[in-house]
Every structure is written in C-alpha cells, then in structure tokens.
C-alpha atoms as a PDB file:
ATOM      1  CA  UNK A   1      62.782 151.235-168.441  1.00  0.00           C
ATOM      2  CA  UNK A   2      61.110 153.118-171.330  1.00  0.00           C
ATOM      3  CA  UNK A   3      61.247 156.926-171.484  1.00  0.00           C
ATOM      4  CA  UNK A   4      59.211 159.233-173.809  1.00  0.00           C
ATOM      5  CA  UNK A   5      60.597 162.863-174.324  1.00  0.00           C
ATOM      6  CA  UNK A   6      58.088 165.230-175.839  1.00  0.00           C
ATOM      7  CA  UNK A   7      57.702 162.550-178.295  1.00  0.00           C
ATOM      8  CA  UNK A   8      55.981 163.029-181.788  1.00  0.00           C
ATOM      9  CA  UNK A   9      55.309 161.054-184.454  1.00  0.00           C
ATOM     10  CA  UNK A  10      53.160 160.805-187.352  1.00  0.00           C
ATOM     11  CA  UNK A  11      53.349 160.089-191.618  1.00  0.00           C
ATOM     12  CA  UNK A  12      54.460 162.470-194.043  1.00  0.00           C
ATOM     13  CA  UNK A  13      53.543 166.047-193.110  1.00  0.00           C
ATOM     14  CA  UNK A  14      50.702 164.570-190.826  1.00  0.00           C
ATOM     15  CA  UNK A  15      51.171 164.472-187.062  1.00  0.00           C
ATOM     16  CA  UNK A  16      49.520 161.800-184.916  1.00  0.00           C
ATOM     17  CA  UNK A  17      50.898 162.096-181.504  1.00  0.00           C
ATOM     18  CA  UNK A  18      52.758 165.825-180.180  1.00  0.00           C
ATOM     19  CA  UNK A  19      54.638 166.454-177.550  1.00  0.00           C
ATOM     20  CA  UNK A  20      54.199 162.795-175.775  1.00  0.00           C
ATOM     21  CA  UNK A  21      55.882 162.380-172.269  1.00  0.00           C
ATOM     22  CA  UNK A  22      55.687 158.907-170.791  1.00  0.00           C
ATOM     23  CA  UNK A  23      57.916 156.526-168.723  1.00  0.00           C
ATOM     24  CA  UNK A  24      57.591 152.988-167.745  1.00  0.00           C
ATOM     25  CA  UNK A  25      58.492 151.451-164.315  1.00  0.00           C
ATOM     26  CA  UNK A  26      60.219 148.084-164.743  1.00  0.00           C
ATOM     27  CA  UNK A  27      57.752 145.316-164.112  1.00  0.00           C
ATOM     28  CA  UNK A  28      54.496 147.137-164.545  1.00  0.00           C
ATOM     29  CA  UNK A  29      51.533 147.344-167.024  1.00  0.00           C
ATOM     30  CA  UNK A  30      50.519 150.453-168.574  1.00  0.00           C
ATOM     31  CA  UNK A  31      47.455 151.345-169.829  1.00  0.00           C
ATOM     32  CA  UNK A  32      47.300 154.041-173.137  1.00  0.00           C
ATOM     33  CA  UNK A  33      43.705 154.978-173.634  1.00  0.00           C
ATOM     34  CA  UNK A  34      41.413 156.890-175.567  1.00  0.00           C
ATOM     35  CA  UNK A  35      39.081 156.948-178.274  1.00  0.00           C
ATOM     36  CA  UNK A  36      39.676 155.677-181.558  1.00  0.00           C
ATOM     37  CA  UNK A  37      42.215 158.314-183.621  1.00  0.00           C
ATOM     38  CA  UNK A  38      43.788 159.739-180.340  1.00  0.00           C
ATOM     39  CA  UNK A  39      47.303 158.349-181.241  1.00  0.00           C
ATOM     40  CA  UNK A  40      47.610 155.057-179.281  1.00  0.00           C
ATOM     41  CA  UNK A  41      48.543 152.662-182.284  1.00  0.00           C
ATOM     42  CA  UNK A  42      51.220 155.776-183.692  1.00  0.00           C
ATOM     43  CA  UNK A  43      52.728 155.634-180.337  1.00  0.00           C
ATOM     44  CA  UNK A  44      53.273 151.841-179.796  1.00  0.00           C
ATOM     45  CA  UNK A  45      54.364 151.738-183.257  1.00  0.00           C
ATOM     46  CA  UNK A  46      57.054 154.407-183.314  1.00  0.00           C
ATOM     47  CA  UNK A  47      58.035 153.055-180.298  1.00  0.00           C
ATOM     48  CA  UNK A  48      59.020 149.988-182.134  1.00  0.00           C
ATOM     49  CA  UNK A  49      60.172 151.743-185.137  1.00  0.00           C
ATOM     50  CA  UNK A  50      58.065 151.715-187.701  1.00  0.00           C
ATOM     51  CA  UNK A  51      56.484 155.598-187.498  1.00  0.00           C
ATOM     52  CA  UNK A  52      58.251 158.399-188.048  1.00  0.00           C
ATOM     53  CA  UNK A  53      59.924 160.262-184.932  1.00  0.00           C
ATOM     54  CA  UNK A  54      59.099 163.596-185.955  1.00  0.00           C
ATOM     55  CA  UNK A  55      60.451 165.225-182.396  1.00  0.00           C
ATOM     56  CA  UNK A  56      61.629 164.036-179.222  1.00  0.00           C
ATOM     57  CA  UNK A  57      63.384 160.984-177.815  1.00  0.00           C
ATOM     58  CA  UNK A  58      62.697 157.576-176.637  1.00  0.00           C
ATOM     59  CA  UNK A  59      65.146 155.924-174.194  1.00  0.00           C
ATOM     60  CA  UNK A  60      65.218 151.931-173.104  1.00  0.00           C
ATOM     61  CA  UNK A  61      67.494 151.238-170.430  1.00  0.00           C
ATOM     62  CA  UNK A  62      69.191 155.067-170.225  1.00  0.00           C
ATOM     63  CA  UNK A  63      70.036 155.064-174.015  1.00  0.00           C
ATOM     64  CA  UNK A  64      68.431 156.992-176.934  1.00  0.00           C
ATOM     65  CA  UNK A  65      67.220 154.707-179.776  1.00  0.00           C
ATOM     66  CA  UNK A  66      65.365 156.959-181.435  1.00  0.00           C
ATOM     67  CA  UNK A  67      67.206 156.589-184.782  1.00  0.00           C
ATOM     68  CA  UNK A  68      68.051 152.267-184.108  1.00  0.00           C
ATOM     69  CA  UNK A  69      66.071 150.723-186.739  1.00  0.00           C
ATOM     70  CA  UNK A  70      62.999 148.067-185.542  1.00  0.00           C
ATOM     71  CA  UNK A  71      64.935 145.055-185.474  1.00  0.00           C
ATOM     72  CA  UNK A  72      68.178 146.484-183.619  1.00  0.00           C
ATOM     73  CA  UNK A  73      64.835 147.782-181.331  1.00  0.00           C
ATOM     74  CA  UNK A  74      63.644 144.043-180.971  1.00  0.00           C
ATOM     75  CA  UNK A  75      67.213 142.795-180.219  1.00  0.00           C
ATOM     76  CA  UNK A  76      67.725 145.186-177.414  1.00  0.00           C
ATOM     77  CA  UNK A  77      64.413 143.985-175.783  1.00  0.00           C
ATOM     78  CA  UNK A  78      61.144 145.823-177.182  1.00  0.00           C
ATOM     79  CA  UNK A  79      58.322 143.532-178.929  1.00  0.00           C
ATOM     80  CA  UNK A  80      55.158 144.279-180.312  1.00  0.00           C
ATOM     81  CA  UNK A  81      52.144 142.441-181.149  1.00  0.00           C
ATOM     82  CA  UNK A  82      50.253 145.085-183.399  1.00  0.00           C
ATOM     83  CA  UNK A  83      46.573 145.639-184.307  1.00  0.00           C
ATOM     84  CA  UNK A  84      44.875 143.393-186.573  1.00  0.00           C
ATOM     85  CA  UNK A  85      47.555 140.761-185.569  1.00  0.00           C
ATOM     86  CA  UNK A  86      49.451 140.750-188.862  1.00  0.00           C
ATOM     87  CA  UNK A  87      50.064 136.994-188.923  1.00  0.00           C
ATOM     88  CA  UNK A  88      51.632 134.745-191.562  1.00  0.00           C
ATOM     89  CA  UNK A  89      47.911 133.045-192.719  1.00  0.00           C
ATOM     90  CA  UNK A  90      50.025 130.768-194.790  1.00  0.00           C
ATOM     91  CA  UNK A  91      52.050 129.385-192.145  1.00  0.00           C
ATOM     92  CA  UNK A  92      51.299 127.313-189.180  1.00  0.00           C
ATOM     93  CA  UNK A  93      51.460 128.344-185.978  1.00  0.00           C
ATOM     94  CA  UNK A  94      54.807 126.695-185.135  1.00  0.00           C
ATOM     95  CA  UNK A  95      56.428 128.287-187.988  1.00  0.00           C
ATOM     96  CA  UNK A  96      54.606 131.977-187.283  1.00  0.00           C
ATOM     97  CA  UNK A  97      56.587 131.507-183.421  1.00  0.00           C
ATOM     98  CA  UNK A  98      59.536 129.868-185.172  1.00  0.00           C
ATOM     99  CA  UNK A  99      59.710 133.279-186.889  1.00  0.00           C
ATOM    100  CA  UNK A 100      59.119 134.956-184.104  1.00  0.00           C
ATOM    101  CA  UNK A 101      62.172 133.278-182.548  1.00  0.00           C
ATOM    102  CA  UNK A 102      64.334 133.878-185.433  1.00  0.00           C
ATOM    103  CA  UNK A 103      66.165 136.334-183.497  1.00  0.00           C
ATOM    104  CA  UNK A 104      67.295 134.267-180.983  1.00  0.00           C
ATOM    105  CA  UNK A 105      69.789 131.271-181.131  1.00  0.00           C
ATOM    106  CA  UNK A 106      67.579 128.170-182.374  1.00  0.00           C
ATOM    107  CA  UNK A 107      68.592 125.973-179.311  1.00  0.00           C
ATOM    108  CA  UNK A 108      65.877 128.290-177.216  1.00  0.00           C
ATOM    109  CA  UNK A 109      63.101 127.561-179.690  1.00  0.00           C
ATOM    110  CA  UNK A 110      61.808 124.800-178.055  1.00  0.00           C
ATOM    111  CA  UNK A 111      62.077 126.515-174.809  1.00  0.00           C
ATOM    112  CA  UNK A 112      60.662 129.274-175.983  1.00  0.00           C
ATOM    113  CA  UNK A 113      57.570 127.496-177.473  1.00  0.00           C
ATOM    114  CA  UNK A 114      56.469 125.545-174.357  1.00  0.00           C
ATOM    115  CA  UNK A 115      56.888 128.790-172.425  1.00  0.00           C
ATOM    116  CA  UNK A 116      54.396 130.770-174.652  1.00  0.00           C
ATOM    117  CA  UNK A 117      52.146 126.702-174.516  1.00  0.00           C
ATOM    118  CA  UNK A 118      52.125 127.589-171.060  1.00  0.00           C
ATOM    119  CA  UNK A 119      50.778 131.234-171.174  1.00  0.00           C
ATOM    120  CA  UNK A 120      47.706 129.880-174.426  1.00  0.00           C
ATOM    121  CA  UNK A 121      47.197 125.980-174.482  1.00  0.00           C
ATOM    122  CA  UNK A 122      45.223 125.682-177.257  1.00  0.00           C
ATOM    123  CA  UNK A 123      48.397 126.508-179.316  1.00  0.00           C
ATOM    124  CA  UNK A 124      49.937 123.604-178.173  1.00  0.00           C
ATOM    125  CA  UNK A 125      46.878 122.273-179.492  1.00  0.00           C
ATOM    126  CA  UNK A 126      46.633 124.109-183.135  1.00  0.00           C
ATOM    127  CA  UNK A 127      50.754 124.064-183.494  1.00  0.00           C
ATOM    128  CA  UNK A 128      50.290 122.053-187.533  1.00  0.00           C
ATOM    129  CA  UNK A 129      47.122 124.570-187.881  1.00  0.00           C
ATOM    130  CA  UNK A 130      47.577 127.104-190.232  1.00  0.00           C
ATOM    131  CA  UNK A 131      47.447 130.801-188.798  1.00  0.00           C
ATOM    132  CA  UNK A 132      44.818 131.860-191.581  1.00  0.00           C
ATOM    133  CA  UNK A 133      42.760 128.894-190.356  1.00  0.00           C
ATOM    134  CA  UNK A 134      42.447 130.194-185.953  1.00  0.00           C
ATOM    135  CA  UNK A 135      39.539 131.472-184.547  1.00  0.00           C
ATOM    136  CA  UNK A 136      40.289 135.495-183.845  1.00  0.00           C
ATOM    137  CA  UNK A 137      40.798 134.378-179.960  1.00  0.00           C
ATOM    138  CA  UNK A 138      43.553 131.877-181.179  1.00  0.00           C
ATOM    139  CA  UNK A 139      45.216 134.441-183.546  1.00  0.00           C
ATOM    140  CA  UNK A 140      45.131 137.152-180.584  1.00  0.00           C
ATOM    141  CA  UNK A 141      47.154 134.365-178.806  1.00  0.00           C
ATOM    142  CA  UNK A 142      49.193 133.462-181.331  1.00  0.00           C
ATOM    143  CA  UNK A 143      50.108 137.117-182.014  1.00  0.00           C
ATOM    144  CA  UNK A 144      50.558 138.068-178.675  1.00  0.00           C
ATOM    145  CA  UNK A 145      52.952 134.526-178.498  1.00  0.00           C
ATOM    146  CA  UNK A 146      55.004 135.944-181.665  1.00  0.00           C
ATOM    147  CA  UNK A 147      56.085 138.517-179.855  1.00  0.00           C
ATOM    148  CA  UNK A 148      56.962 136.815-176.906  1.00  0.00           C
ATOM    149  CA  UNK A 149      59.200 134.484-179.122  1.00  0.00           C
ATOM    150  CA  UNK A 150      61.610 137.154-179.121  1.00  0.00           C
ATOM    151  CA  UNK A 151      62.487 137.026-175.230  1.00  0.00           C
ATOM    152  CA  UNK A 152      61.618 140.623-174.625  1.00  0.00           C
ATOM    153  CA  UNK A 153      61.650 142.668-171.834  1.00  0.00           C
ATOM    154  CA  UNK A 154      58.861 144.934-172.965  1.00  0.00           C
ATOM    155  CA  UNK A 155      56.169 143.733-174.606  1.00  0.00           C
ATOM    156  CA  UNK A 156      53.716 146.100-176.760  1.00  0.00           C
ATOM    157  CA  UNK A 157      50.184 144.811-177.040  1.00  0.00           C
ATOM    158  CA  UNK A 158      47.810 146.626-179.774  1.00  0.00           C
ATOM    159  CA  UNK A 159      43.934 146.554-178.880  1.00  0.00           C
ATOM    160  CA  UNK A 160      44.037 143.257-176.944  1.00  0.00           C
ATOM    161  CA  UNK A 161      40.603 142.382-176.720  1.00  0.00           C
ATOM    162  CA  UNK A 162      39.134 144.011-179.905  1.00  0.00           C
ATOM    163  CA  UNK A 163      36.544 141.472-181.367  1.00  0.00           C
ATOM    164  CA  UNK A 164      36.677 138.992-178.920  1.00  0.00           C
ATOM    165  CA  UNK A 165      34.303 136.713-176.630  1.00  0.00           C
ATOM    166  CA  UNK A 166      34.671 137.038-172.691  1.00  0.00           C
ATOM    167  CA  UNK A 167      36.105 133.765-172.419  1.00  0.00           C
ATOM    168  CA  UNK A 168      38.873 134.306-174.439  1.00  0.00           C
ATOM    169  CA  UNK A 169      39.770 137.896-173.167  1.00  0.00           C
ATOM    170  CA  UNK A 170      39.879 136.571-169.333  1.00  0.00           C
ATOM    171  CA  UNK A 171      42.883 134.034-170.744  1.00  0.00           C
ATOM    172  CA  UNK A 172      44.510 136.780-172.644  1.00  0.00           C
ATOM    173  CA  UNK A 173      44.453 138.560-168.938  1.00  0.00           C
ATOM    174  CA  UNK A 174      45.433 135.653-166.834  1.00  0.00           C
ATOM    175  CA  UNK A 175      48.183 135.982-169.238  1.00  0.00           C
ATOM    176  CA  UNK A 176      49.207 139.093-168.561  1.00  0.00           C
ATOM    177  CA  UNK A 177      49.110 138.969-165.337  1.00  0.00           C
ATOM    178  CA  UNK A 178      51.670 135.922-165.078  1.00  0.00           C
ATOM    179  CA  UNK A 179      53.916 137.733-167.847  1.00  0.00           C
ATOM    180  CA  UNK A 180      53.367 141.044-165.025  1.00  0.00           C
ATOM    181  CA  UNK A 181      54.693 138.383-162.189  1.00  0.00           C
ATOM    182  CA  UNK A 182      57.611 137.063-164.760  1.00  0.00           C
ATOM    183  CA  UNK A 183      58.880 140.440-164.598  1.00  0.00           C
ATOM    184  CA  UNK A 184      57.408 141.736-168.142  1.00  0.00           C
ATOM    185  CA  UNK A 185      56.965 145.296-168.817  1.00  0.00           C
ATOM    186  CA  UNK A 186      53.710 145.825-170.617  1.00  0.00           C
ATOM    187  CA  UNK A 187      52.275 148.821-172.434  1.00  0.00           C
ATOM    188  CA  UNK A 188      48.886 147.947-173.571  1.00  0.00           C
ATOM    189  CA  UNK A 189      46.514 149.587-175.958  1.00  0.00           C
ATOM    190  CA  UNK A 190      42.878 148.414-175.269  1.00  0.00           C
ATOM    191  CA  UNK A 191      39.377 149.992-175.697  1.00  0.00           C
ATOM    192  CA  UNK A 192      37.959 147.524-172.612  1.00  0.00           C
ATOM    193  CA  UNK A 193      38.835 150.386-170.667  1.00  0.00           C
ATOM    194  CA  UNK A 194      37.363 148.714-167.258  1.00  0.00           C
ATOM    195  CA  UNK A 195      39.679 145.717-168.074  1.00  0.00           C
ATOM    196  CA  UNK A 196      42.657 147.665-168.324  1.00  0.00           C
ATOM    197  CA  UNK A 197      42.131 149.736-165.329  1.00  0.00           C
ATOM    198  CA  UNK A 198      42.011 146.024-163.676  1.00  0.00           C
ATOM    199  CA  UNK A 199      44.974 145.461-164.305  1.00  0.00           C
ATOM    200  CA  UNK A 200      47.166 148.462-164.863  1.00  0.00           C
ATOM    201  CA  UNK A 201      49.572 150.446-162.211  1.00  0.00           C
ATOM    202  CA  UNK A 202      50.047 153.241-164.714  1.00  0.00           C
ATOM    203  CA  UNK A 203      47.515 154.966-167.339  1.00  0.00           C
ATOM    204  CA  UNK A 204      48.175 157.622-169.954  1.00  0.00           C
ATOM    205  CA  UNK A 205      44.896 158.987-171.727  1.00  0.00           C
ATOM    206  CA  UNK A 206      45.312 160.422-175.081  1.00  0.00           C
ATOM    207  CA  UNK A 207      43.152 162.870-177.152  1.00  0.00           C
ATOM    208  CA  UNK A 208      43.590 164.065-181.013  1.00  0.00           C
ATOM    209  CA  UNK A 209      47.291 162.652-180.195  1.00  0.00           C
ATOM    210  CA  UNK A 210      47.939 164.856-176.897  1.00  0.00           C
ATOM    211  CA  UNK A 211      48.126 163.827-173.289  1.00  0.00           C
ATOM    212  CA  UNK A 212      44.547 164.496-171.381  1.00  0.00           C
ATOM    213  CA  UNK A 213      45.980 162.678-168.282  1.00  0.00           C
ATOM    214  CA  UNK A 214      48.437 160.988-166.530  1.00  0.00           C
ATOM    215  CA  UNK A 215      48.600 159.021-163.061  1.00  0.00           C
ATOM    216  CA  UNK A 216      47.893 156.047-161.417  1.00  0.00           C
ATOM    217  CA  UNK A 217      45.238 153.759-162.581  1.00  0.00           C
ATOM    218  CA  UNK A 218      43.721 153.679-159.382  1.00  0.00           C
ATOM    219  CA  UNK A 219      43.225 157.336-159.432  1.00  0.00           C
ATOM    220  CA  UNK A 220      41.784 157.142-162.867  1.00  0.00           C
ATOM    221  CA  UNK A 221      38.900 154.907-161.447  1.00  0.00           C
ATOM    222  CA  UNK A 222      38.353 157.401-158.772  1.00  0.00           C
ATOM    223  CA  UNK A 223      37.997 160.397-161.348  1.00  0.00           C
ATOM    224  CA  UNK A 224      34.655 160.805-162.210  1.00  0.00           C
ATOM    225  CA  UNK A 225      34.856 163.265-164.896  1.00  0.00           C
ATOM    226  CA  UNK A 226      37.690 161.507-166.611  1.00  0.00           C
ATOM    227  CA  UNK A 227      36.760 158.342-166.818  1.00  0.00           C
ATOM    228  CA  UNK A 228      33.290 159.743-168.106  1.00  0.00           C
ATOM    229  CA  UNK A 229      34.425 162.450-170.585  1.00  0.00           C
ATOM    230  CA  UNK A 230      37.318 160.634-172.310  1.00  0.00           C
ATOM    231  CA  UNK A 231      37.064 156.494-170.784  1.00  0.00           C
ATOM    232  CA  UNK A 232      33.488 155.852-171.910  1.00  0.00           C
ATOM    233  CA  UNK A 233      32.425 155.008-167.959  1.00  0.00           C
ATOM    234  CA  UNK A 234      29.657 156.490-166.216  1.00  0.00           C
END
C-alpha cells in the first residue's frame, strides 16, 4: 500500500531521516521505533506532507505523491494523528471530528461519528466538552478519532501512549486492533516498545534518522541484542 524509496526528509539544510526504505502490507500495523531524535515523527510527517522530501519517493496505491500537497494526501486515503495531538482546545469535541470530516460529504458525519463512538465511548460521552477541557487519555482519543473522520485507509499514529495511564493505553489498543480487523493500515510511532511489538506484523528501527533494522516483529522479540541496544528491553 505505502512504499518508501530511499526516502529523506528533513528542514532547511538539516536532514532528519536518509536514505529510508519501507513498505506497508495492506491490512497490517507497523511499528517505527527508536529513541527519541532517530527520525520517527520526520517520517510520519513527510509522509503526510508536511516535511520536506529532500530525496526519494513515496508511493500509495502504485502512484508517486511525493510532490501532492497534504490535503490531496488525505483525500487519496493517508491520515495522521500527530504528536502532542494538535487539537482545536476551543472547540468541542463534535466540532474537532466535524472538522475532521470536513473532507467528506456531510451526509457521512453522523456515520462517521458513531463509528469512531464505537472505537472511544467516553466521546460519546464528552461530545459538548470542549477539547482544551479532556483528560490527555480523552484527547489521545479524540485525536486519534480526528483522523479517522477522514475515512482513511492508512492511518498514522504519533507516540500513542506518551503520557498516559495503563487503563487508557489498553483502549487505545483494543482500538487498534479492531481498526487492524476493519482492514486499516497502521504505521505507529510509540516508545512502549513491548506494546508495539504486541501488536505489530512489521517493525522498522531507526537511529540518528537511518534504518538499524528491518523484519518481522516477531523476530525483533527474538533478537536479543536489538531489542537491548536500540528497544530499551533487556
């Protein structure tokens, strides 16, 4: 579905990620890991459009949109929910997924809502809430709804579980696994490293913005001196 050609990226005369090669099976979750600085947020975000390609190509369905801008990106099926959320505080948290939605015709809003309901229920509960006004589980939710508002096909999630209790990470992973078994593609940034390797099919680890490995997750729990030297596991 999603193919990265010697990808790099960066700002200005600064490079973040070089020489990135990546592709993403239909239906799966991928894990990018490594340690704070080693590229992952770059990547997902010039993915979506919003870092510069500074080499390479990245292909969605067999064609190049390296040069589409981020929302011809979203229309053809590629969402992000970014770090730190980026909410609209001052809205609630109908209108943040009514934005969300924007893209698509406004008879699938209400659709769309109860779908994302489904995934977090205490939205349903907080919908007249303002954003600025969740709990950081609720925002994670909310964020990760956003993006979902757009009816993608790959979804891009930023640091999933970064300041959040236990309780609220095992719902954000109960969600992904139904999203997983609604046919979502999911490329997921996380620092839990033992929660993604839960989950994942795929893993990509990432050091000083080059590729340290590549496989299947379930060799990356078997490899001793990766997940030690670069996954924080012992």
């Amino acid at each position: 579905m999603l193919e990265l050609n010697n990808l790099s990226c960066g700002y200005g005369v600064f490079h973040a990620v070089g020489d990135l090669s990546l592709s993403l099976q239909p239906g799966t979750i991928t894990g990018l890991l490594g340690a704070n600085g080693a590229g992952k947020s770059s990547t997902l975000m010039c993915i979506a459009g919003h870092v510069t390609l500074q080499g390479g190509s990245i292909r969605f369905d067999g064609h190049d949109i390296s040069t589409l801008p981020p929302h011809e990106r979203v229309k053809r099926g590629i969402a992000i929910s970014p770090e730190g959320r980026r909410l609209f505080k001052d809205l609630t948290v109908e209108d943040n997924l009514r934005v969300g939605g924007l893209i698509q015709p406004a008879s699938h809003f209400a659709k769309d809502r109860d779908y994302v309901i489904g995934l977090f229920p205490r939205l349903g509960e907080r919908l007249t809430s303002l954003a600025g006004n969740l709990s950081g589980g609720e925002q994670q939710m909310l964020a990760i709804g956003r993006a979902l508002m757009t009816r993608p096909r790959l979804i891009m999630i930023d640091e999933l579980s970064l300041g959040l209790m236990p309780k609220v990470i095992d719902l954000c992973y109960a969600a992904l696994k139904q999203l997983q078994a609604d046919g979502m593609t999911i490329l997921l940034v996380e620092q839990n490293t033992e929660r993604v390797l839960s989950v994942a099919q795929d893993v990509c680890v990432l050091e000083s913005g080059r590729t340290v490995w590549q496989g299947k997750a379930a060799d990356a729990r078997n490899n001793h001196e990766l997940t030690e030297a670069y996954l924080g596991l012992q």
